[in-house]
C-alpha atoms as a PDB file:
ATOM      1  CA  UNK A   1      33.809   5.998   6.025  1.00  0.00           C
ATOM      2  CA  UNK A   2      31.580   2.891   6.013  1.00  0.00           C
ATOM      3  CA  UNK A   3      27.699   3.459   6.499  1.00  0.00           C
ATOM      4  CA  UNK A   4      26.210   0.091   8.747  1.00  0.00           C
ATOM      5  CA  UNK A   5      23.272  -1.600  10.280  1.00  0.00           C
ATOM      6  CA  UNK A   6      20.836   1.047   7.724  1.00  0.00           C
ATOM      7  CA  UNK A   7      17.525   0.812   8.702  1.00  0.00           C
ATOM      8  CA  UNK A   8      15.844   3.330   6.518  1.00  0.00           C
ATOM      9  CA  UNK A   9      14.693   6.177   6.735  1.00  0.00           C
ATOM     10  CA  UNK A  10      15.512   5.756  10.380  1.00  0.00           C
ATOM     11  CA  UNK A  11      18.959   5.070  11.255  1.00  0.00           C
ATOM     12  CA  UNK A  12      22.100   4.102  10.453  1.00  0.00           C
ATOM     13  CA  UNK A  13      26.169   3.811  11.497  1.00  0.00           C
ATOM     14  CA  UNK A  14      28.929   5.377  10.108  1.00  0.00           C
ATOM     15  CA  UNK A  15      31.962   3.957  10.723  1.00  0.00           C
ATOM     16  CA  UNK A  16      35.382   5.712  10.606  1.00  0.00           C
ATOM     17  CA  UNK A  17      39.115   4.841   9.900  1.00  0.00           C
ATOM     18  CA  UNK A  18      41.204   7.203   8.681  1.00  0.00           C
ATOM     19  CA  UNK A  19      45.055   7.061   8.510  1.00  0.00           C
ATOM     20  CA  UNK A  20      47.206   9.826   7.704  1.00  0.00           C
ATOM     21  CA  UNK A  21      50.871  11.503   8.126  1.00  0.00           C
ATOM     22  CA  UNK A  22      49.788  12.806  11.381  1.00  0.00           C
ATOM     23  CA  UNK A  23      48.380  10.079  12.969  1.00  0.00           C
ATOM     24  CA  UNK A  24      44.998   7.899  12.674  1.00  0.00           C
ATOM     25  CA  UNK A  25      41.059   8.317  13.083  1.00  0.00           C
ATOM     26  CA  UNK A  26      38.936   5.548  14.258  1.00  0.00           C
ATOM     27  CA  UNK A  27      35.516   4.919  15.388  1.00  0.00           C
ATOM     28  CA  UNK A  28      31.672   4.816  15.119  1.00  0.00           C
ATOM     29  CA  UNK A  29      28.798   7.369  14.709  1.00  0.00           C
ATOM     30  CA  UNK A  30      25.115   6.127  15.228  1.00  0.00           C
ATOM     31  CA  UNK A  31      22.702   8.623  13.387  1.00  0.00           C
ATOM     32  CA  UNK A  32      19.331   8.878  13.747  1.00  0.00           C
ATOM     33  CA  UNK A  33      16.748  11.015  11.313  1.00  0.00           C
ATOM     34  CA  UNK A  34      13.724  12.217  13.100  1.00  0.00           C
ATOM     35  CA  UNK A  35      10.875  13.924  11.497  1.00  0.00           C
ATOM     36  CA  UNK A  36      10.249  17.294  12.354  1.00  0.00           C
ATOM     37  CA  UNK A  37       7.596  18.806  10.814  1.00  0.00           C
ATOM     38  CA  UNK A  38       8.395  19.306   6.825  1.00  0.00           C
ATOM     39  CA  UNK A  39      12.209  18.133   7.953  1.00  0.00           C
ATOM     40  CA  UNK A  40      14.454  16.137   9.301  1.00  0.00           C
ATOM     41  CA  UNK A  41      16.576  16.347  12.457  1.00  0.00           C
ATOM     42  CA  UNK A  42      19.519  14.638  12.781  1.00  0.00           C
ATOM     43  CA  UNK A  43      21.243  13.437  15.749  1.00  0.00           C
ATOM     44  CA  UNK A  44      24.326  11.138  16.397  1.00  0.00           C
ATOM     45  CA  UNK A  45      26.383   9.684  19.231  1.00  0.00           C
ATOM     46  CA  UNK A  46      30.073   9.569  18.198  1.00  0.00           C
ATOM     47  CA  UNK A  47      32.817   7.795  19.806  1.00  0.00           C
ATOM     48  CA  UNK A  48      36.350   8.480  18.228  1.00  0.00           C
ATOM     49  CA  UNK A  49      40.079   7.657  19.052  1.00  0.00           C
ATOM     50  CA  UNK A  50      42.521   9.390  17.583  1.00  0.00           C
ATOM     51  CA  UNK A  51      46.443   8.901  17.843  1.00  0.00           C
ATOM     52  CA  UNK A  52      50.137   9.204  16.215  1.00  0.00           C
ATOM     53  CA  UNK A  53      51.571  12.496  16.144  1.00  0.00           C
ATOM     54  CA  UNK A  54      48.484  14.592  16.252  1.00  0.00           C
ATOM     55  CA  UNK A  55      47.216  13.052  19.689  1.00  0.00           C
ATOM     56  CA  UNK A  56      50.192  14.841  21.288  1.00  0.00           C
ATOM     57  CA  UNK A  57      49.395  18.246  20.446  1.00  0.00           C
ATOM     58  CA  UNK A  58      46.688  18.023  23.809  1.00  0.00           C
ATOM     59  CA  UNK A  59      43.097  17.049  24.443  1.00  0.00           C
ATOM     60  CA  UNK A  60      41.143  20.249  23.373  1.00  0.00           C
ATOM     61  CA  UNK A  61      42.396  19.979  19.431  1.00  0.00           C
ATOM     62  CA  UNK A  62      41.833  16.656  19.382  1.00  0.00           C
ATOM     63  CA  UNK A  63      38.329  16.908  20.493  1.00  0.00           C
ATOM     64  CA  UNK A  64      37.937  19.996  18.139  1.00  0.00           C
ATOM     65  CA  UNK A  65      39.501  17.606  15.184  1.00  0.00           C
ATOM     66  CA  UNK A  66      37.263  14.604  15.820  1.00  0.00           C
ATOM     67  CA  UNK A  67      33.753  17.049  15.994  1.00  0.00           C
ATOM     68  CA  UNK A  68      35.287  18.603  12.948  1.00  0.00           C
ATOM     69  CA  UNK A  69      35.911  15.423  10.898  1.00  0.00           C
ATOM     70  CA  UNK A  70      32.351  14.574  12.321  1.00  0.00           C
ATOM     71  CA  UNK A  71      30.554  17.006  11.314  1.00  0.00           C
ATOM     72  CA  UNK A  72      32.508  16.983   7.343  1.00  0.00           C
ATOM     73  CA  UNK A  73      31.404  13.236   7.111  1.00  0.00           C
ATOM     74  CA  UNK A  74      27.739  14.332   7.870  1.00  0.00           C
ATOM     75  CA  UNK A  75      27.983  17.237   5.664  1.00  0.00           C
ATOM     76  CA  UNK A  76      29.350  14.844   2.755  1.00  0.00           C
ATOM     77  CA  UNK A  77      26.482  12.286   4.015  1.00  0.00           C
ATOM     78  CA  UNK A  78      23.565  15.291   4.103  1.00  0.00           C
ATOM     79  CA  UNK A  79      24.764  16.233   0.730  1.00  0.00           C
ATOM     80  CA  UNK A  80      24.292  13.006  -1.400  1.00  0.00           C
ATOM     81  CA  UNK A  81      21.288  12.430   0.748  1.00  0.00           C
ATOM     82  CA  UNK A  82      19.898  15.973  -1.127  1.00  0.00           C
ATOM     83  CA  UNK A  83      21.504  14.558  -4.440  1.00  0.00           C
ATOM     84  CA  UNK A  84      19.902  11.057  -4.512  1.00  0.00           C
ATOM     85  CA  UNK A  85      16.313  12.364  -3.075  1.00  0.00           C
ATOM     86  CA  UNK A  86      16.351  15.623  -6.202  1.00  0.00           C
ATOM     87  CA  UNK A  87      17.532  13.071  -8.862  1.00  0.00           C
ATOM     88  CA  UNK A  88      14.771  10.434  -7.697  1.00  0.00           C
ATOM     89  CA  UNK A  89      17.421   7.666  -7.169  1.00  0.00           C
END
């Protein structure tokens, strides 16, 4: 996961490409952090392909897969977010 075109505190793109036994994961995210009274709201726009062996198991698991590997990269993202903003870095 590559993070791209940051404008801070703003926006940013996160970039995905992921290869694995099963097939591959590519594509973009464009976030967007909104304030929202004493938080933040985030929303994205995702575009993903996925392919190999897992694309043939049928449309509804791959869509489930690709808002699932989403949603982890966001969660890893959200999570040093916390880290650097607590530590002051």
């Amino acid at each position: 996961i590559a993070i791209d075109n940051q404008e801070p505190p703003r926006r940013f793109d996160m970039t995905v490409d992921a290869n694995g036994k099963f097939g591959f994961t590519r594509g973009i995210a464009n976030v967007s952090l909104l304030p929202e009274g004493d938080a933040t709201r985030m929303e994205y726009r995702a575009e993903l392909q996925v392919g190999g062996k897992i694309a043939s198991v049928g449309q509804r698991l791959l869509d489930m897969v690709s808002r699932t590997m989403l949603r982890s990269g966001l969660e890893a993202l959200g999570k040093e977010v916390r880290r650097r903003l607590e530590s002051g870095s």
